[in-house]
Protein backbone atom coordinates (compact mmCIF):
# COMPACT_ATOMS: atom_id res chain seq x y z
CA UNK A 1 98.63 93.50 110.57
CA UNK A 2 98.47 93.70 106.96
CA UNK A 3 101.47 91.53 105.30
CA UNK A 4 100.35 91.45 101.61
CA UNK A 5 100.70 94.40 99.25
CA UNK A 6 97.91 94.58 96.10
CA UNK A 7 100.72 94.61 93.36
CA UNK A 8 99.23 94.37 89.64
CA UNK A 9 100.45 94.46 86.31
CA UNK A 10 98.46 96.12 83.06
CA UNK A 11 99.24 95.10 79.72
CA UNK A 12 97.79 97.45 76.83
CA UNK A 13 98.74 95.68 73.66
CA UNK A 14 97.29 98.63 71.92
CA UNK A 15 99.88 101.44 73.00
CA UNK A 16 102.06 98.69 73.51
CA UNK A 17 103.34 98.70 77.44
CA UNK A 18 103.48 96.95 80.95
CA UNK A 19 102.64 98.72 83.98
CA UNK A 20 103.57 97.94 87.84
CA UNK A 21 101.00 99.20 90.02
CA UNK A 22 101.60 98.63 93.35
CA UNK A 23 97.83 100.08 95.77
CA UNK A 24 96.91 101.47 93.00
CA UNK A 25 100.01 103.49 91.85
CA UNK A 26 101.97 103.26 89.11
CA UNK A 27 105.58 102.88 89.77
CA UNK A 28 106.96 101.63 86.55
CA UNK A 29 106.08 101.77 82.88
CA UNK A 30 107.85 99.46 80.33
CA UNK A 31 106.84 99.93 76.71
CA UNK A 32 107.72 97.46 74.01
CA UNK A 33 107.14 97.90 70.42
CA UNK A 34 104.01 96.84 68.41
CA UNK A 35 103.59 96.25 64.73
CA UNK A 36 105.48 98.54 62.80
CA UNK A 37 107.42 100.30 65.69
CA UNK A 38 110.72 100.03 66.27
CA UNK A 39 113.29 101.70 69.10
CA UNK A 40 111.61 100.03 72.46
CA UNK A 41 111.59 96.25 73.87
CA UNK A 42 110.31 93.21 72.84
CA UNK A 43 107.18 92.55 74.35
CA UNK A 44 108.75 89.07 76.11
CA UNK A 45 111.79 91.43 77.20
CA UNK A 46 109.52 93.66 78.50
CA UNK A 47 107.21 90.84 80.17
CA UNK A 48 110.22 89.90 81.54
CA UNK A 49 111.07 92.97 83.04
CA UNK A 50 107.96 93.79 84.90
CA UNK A 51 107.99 90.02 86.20
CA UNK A 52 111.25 90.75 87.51
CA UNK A 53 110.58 93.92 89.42
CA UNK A 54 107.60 92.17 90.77
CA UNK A 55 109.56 89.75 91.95
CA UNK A 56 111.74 92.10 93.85
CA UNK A 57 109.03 94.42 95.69
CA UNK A 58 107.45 91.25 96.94
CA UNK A 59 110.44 89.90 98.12
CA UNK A 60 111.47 93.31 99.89
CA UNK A 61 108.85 94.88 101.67
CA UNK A 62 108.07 96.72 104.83
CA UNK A 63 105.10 95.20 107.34
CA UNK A 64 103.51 97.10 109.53
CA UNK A 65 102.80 95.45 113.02
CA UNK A 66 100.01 95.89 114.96
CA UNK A 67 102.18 98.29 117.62
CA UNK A 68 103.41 100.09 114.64
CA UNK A 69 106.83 98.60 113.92
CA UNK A 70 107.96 98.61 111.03
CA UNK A 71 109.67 94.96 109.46
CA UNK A 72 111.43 94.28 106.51
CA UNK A 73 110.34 90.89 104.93
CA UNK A 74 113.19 90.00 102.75
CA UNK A 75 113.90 86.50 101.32
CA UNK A 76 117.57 85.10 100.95
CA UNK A 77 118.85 83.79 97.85
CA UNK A 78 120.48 80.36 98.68
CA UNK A 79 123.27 81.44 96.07
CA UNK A 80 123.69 84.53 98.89
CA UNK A 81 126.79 84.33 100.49
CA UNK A 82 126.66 87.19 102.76
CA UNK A 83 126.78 86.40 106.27
């Protein structure tokens, strides 16, 4: 049973974007603006965005059991009022 998921991010200050890879694939691409540019995020808006939906696929996923069930880990927000 495997209950951790190989999420990384890639910064490339060069073309100027954040990248969510989660095993290996990308599955979001935020690009800020570097010297000069205009028209895209900050780079701390952006940073901030990519630490967010980080934050939400590890809170959210799906385990695999042993038997083959599949679980979904999710984490409650003590602000959530849903019962």
């Amino acid at each position: 049973m495997t209950d951790t998921l190989n999420i990384t991010t890639v910064d490339d200050p060069i073309v100027g974007f954040f990248q969510v890879m989660l095993e290996n694939c990308c599955v979001a691409t935020f690009y800020y603006c570097t010297e000069g540019e205009e028209g895209h995020f900050t780079k701390k808006q952006a940073k901030k965005l990519t630490e967010k939906l980080v934050r939400k696929i590890e809170k959210s996923t799906t385990i695999k059991t042993k038997k083959g069930f599949k679980l979904v880990k999710r984490e409650r927000n003590n602000n959530d009022q849903r019962d």
